[in-house]
N, C-alpha and C. Protein backbone atom coordinates (compact mmCIF):
# COMPACT_ATOMS: atom_id res chain seq x y z
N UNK A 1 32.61 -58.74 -30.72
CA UNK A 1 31.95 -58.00 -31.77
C UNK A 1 30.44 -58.06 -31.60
N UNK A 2 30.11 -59.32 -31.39
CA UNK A 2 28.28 -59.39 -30.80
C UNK A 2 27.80 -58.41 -29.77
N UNK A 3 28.87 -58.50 -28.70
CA UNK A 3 28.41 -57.56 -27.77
C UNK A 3 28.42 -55.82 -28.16
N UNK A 4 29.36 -55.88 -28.86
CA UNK A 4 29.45 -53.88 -29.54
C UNK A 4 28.38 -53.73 -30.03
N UNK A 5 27.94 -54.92 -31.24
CA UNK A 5 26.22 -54.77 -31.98
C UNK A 5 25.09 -55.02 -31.08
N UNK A 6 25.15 -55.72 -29.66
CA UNK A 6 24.16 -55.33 -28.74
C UNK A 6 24.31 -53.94 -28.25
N UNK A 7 25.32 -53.50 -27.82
CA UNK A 7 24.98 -51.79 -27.32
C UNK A 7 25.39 -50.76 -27.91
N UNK A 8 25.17 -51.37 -29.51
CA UNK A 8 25.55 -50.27 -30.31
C UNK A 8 24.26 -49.28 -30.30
N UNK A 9 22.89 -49.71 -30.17
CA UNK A 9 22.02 -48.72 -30.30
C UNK A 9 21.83 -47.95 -28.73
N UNK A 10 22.19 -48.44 -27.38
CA UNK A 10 22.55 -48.06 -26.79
C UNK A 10 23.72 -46.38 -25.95
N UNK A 11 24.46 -46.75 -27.11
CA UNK A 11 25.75 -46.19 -26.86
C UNK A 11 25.30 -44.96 -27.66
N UNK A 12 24.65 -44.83 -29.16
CA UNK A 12 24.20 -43.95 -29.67
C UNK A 12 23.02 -42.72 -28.66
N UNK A 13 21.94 -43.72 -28.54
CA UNK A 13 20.99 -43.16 -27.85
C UNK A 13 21.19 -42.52 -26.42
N UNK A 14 21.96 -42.95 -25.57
CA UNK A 14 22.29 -41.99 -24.71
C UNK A 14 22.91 -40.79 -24.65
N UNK A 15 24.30 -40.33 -25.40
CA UNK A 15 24.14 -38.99 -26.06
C UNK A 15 23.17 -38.04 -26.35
N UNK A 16 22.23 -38.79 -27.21
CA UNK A 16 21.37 -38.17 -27.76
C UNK A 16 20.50 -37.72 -26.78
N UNK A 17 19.50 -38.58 -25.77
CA UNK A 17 18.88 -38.08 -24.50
C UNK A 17 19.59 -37.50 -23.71
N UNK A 18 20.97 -37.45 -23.24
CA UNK A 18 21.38 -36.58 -22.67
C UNK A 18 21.87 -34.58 -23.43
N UNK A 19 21.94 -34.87 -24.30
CA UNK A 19 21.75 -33.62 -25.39
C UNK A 19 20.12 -32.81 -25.18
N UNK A 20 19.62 -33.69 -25.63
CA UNK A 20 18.09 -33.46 -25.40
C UNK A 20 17.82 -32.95 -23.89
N UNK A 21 17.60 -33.61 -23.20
CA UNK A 21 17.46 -33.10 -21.61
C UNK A 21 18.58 -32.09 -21.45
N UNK A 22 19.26 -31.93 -21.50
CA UNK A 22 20.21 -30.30 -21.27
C UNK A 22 20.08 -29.47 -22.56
N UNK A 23 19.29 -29.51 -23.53
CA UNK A 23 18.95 -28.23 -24.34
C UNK A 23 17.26 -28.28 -23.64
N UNK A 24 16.42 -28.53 -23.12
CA UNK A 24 15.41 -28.88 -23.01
C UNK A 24 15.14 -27.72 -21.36
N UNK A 25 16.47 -28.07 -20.19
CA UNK A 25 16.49 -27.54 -19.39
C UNK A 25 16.97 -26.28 -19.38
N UNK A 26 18.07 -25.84 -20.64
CA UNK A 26 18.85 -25.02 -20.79
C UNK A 26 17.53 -23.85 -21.14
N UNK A 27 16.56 -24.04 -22.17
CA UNK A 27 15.73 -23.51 -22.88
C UNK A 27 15.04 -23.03 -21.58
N UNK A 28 14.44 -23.43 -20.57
CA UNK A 28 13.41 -23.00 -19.63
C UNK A 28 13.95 -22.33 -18.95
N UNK A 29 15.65 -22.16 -18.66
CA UNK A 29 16.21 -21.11 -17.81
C UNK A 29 16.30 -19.85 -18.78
N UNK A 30 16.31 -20.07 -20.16
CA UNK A 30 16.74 -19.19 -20.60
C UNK A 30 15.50 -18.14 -20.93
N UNK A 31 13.98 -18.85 -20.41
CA UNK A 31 12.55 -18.66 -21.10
C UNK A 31 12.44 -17.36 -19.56
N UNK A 32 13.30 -18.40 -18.62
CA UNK A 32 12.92 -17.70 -16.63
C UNK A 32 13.70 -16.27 -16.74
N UNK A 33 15.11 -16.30 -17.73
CA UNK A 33 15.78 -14.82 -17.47
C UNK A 33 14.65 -14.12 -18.44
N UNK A 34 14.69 -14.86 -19.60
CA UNK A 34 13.50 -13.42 -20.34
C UNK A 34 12.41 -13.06 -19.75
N UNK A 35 11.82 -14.00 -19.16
CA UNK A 35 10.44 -13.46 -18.66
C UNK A 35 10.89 -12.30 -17.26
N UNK A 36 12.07 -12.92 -16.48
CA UNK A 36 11.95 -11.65 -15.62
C UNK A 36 12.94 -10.09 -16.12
N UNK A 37 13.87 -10.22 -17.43
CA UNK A 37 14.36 -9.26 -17.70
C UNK A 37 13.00 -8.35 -18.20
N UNK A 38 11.92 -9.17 -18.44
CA UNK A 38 11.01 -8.00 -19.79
C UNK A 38 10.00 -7.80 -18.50
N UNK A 39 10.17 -8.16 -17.10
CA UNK A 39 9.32 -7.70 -15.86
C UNK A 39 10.39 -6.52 -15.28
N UNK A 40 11.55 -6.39 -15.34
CA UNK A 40 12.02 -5.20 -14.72
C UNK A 40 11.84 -3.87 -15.91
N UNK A 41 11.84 -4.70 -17.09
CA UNK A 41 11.93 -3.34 -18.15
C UNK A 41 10.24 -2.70 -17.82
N UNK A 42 9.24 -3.71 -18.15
CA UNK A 42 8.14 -3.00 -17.97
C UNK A 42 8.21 -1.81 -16.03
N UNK A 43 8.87 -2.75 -15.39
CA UNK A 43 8.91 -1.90 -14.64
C UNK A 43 9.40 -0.13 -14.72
N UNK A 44 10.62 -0.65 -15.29
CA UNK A 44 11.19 1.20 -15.35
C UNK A 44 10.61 1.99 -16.57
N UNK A 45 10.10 0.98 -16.70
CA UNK A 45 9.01 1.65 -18.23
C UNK A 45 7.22 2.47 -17.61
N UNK A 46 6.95 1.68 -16.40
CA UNK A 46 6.07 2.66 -15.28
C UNK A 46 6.31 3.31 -14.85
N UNK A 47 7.64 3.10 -14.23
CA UNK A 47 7.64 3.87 -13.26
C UNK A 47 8.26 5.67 -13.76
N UNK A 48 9.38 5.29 -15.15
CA UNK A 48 9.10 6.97 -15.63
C UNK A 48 7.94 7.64 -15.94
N UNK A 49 7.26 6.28 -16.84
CA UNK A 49 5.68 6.96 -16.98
C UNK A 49 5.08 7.66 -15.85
N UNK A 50 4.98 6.72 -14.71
CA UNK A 50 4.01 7.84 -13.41
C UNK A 50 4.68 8.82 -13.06
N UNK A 51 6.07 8.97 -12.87
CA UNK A 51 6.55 9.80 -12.75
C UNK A 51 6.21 11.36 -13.55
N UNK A 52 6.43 10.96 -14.73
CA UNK A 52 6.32 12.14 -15.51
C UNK A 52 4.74 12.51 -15.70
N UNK A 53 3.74 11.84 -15.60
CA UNK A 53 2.64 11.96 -15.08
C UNK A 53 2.01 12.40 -13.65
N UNK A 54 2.81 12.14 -12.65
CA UNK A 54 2.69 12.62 -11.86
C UNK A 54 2.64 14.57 -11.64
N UNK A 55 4.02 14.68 -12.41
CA UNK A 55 4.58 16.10 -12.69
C UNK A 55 3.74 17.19 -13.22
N UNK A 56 3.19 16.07 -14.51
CA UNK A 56 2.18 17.37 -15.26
C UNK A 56 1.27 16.31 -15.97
N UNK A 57 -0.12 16.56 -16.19
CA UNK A 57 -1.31 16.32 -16.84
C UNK A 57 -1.56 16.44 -17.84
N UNK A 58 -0.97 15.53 -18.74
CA UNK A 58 -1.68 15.42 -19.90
C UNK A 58 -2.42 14.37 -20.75
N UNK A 59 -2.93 13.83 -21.69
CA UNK A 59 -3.74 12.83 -22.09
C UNK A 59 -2.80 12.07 -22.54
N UNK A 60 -1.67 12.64 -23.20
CA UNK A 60 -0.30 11.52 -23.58
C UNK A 60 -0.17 11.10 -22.64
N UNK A 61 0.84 11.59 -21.51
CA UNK A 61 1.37 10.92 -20.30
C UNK A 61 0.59 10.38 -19.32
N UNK A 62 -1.17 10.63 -19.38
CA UNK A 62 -1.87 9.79 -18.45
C UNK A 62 -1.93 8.29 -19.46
N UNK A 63 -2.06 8.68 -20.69
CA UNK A 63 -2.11 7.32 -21.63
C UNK A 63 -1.33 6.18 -21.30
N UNK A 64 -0.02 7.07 -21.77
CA UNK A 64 1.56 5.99 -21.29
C UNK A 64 1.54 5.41 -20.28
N UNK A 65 1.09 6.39 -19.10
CA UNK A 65 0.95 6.05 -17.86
C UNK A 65 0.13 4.30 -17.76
N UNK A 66 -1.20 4.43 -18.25
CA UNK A 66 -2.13 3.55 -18.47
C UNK A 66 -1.62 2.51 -19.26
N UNK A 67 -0.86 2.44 -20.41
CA UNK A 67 -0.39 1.82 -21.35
C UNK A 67 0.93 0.85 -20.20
N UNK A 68 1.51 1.41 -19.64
CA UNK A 68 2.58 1.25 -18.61
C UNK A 68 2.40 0.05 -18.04
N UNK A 69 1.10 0.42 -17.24
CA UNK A 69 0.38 -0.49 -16.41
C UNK A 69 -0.06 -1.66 -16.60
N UNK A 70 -0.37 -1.54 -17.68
CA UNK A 70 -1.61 -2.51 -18.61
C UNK A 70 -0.05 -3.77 -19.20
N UNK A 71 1.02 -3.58 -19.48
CA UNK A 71 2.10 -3.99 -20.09
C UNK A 71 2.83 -4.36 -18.72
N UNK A 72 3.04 -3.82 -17.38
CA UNK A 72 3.50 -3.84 -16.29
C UNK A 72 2.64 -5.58 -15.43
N UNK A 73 1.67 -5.21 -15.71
CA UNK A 73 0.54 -6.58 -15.27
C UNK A 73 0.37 -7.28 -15.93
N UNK A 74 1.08 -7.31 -17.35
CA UNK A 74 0.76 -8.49 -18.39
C UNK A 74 2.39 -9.37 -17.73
N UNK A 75 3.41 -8.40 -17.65
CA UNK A 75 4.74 -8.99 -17.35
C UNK A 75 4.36 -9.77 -16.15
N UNK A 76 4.04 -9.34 -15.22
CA UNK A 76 4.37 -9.68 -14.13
C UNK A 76 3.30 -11.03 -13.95
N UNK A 77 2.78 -11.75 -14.58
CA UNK A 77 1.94 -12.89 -14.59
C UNK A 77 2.66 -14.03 -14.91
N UNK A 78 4.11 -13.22 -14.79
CA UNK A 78 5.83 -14.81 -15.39
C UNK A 78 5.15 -15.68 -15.01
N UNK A 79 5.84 -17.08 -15.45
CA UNK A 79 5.49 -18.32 -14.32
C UNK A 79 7.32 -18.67 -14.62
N UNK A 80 7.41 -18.68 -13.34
CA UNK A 80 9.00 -18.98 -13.69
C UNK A 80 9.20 -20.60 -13.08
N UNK A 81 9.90 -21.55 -13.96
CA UNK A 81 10.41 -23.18 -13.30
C UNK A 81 11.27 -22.81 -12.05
N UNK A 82 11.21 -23.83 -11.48
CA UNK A 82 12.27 -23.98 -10.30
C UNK A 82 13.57 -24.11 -10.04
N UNK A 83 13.93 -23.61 -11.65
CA UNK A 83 15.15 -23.22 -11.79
C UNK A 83 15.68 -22.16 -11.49
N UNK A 84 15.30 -21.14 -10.74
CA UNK A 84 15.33 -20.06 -10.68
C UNK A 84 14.99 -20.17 -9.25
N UNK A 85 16.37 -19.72 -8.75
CA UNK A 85 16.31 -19.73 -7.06
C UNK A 85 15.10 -18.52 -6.74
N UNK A 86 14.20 -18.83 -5.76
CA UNK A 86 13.27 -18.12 -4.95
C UNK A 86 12.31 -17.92 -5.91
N UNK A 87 11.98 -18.67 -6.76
CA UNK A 87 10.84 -18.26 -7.84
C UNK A 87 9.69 -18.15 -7.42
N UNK A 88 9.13 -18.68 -6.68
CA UNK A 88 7.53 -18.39 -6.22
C UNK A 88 7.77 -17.08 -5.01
N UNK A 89 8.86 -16.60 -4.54
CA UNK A 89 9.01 -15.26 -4.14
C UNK A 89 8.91 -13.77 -5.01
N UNK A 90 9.48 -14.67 -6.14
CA UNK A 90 9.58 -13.79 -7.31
C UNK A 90 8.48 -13.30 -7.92
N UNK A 91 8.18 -14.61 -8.27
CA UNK A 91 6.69 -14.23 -9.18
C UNK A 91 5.37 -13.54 -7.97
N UNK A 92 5.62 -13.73 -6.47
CA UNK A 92 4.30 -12.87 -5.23
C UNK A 92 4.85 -11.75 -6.05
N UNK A 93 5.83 -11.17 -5.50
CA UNK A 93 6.57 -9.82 -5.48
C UNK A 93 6.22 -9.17 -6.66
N UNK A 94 6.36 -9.64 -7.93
CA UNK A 94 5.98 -9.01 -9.28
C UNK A 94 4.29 -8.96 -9.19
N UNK A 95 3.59 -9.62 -8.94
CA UNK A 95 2.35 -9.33 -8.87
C UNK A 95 1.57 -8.61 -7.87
N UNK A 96 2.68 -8.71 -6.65
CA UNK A 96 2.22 -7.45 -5.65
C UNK A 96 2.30 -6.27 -6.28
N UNK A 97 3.83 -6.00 -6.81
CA UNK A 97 4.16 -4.76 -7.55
C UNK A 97 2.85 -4.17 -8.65
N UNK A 98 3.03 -4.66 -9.66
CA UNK A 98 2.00 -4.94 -10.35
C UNK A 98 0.49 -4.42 -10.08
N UNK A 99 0.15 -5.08 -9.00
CA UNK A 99 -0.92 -4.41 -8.11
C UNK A 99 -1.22 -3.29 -7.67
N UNK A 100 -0.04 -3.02 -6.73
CA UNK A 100 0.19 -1.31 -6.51
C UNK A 100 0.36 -0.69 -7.37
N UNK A 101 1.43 -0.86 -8.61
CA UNK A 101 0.96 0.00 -9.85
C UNK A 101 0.20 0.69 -10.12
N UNK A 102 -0.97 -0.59 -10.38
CA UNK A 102 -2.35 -0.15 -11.13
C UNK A 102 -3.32 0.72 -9.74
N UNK A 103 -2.97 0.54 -8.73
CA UNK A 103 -3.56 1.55 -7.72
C UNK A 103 -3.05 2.26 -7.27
N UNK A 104 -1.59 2.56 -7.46
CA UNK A 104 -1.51 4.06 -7.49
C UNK A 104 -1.64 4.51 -8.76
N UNK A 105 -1.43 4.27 -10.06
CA UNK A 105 -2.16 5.19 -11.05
C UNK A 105 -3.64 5.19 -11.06
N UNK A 106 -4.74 4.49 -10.44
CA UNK A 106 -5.82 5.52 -9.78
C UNK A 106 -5.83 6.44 -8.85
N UNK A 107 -5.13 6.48 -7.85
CA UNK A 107 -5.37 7.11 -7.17
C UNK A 107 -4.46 8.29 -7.76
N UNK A 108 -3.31 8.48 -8.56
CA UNK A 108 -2.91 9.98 -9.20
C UNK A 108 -4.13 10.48 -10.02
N UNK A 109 -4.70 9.41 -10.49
CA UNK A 109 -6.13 10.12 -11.69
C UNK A 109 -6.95 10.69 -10.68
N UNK A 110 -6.91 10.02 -9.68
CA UNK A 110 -8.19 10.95 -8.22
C UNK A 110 -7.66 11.74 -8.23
N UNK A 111 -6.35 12.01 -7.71
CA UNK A 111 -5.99 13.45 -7.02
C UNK A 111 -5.76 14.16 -8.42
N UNK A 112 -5.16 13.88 -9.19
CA UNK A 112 -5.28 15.15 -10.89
C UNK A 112 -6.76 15.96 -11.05
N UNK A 113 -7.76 14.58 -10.75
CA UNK A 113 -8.93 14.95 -11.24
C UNK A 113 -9.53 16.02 -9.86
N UNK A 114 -9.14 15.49 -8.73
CA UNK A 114 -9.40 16.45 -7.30
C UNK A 114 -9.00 17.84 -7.88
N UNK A 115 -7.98 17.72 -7.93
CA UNK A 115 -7.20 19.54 -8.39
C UNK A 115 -8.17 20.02 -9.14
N UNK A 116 -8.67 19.30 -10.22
CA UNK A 116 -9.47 20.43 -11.24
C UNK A 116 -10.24 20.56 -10.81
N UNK A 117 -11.19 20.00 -9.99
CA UNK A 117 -12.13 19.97 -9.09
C UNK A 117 -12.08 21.02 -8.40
N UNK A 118 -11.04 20.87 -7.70
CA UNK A 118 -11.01 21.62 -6.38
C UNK A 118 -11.73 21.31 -5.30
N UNK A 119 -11.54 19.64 -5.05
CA UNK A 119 -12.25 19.01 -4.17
C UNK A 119 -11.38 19.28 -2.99
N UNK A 120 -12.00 19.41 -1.79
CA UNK A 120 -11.11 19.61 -0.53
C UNK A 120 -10.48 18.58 0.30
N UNK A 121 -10.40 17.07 -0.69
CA UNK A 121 -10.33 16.07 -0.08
C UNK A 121 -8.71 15.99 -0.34
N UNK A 122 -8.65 16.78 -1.07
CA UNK A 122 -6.82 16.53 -1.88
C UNK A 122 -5.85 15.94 -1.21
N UNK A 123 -5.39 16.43 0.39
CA UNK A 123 -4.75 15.77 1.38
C UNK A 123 -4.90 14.61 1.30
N UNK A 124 -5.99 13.84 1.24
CA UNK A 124 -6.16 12.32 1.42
C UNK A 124 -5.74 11.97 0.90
N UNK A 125 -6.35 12.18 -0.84
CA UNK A 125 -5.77 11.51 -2.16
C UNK A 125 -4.19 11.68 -2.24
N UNK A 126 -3.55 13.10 -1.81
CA UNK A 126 -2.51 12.62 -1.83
C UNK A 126 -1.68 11.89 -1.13
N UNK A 127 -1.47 11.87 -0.10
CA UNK A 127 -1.15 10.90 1.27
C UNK A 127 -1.55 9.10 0.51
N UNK A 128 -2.61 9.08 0.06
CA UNK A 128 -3.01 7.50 -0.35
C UNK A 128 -1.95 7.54 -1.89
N UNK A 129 -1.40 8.44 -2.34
CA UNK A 129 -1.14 8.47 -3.65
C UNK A 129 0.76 7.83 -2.77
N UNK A 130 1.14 8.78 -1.99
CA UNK A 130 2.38 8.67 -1.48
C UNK A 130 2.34 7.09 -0.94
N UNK A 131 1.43 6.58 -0.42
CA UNK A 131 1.80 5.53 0.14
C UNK A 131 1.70 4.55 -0.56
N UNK A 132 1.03 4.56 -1.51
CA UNK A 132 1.03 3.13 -2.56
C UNK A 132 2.35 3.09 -3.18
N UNK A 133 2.81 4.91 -3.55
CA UNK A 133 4.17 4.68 -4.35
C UNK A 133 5.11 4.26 -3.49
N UNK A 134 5.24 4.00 -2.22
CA UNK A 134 5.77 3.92 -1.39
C UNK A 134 5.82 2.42 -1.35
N UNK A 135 4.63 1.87 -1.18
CA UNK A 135 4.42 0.16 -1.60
C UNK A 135 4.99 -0.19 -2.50
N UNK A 136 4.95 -0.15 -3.49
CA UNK A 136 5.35 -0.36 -4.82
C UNK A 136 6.50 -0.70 -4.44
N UNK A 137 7.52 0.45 -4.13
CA UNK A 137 8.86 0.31 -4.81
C UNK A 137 9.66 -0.27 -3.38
N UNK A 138 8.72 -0.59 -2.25
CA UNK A 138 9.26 -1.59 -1.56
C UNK A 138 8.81 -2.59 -2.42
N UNK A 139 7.59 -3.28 -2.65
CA UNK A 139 7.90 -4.56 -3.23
C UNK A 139 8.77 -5.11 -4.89
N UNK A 140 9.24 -3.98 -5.35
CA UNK A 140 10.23 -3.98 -6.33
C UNK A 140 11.41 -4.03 -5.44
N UNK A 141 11.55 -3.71 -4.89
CA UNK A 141 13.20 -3.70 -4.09
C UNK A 141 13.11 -5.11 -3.00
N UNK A 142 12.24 -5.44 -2.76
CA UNK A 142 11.59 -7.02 -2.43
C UNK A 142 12.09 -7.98 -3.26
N UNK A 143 11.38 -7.72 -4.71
CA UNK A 143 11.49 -8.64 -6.15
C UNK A 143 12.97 -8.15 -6.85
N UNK A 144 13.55 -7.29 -6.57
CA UNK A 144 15.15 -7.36 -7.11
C UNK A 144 16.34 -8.18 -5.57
N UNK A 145 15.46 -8.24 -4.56
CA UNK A 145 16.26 -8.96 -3.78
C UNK A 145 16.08 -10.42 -3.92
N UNK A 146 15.14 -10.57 -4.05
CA UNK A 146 14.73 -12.17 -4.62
C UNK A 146 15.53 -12.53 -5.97
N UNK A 147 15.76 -11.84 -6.62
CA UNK A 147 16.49 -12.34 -8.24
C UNK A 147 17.84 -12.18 -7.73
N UNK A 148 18.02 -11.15 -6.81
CA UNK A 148 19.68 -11.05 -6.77
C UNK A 148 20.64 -9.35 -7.58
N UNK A 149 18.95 -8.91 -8.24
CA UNK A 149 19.85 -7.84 -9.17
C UNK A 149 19.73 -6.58 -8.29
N UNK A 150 20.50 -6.20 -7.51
CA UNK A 150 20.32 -4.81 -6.43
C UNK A 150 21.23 -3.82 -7.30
């Protein structure tokens, strides 16, 4: 009976730290799926934006467009634990993405703004416009191979 009242506080307290440390670990995987589910949404949340910006010119859809971006680069700054197989692949890839984003929606505002212009440089701008979108959605198809979601 002496010995039960020596590891009686024992016997309690380990439960308890083991409860603790697996809601503790459970919580940071569950912090790693949100942060990268709300990085693919901002993604398809750009990428209709440029799209439909791309198509036609207007101050809404260059907005969204901008708004896109601005929400696209806030996501992609995750910091994900090492719970999350390939995470420091993950998190380059989202901030490469991210990157190209925000430079190809300058370079569509060059070439929109070229057209009204009627600058003769248009070829360039567009060619630089094709290839960033081109970047991009390799390094999204990069960062969905790294998570696993193809």
């Amino acid at each position: 009976m002496e010995n039960f009242k020596k590891y009686k506080v024992l016997l309690v307290l380990t439960p308890v730290v083991i409860v603790g440390v697996f809601l503790f670990f459970s919580r940071m995987y569950h912090n790693d799926i949100k942060a990268l589910k709300g990085f693919l949404a901002s993604y398809v949340t750009f990428d209709k934006a440029i799209s439909d910006f791309s198509i036609s010119k207007t101050d809404d859809l260059e907005s969204n467009a901008g708004n896109a971006v601005i929400d696209l680069s806030a996501k992609a700054s995750l910091r994900l634990s090492s719970l999350i197989k390939n995470d420091a692949g993950l998190m380059d890839q989202a901030l490469e993405a991210a990157n190209l984003a925000r430079r190809e929606l300058e370079s569509l505002r060059i070439y929109k703004n070229g057209i009204q212009s009627q600058n003769a440089e248009l070829d360039g701008f567009a060619e630089e416009y094709r290839v960033l979108t081109g970047k991009r959605k390799a390094a999204f198809a990069r960062f969905k191979g790294f998570s696993g979601t193809h």
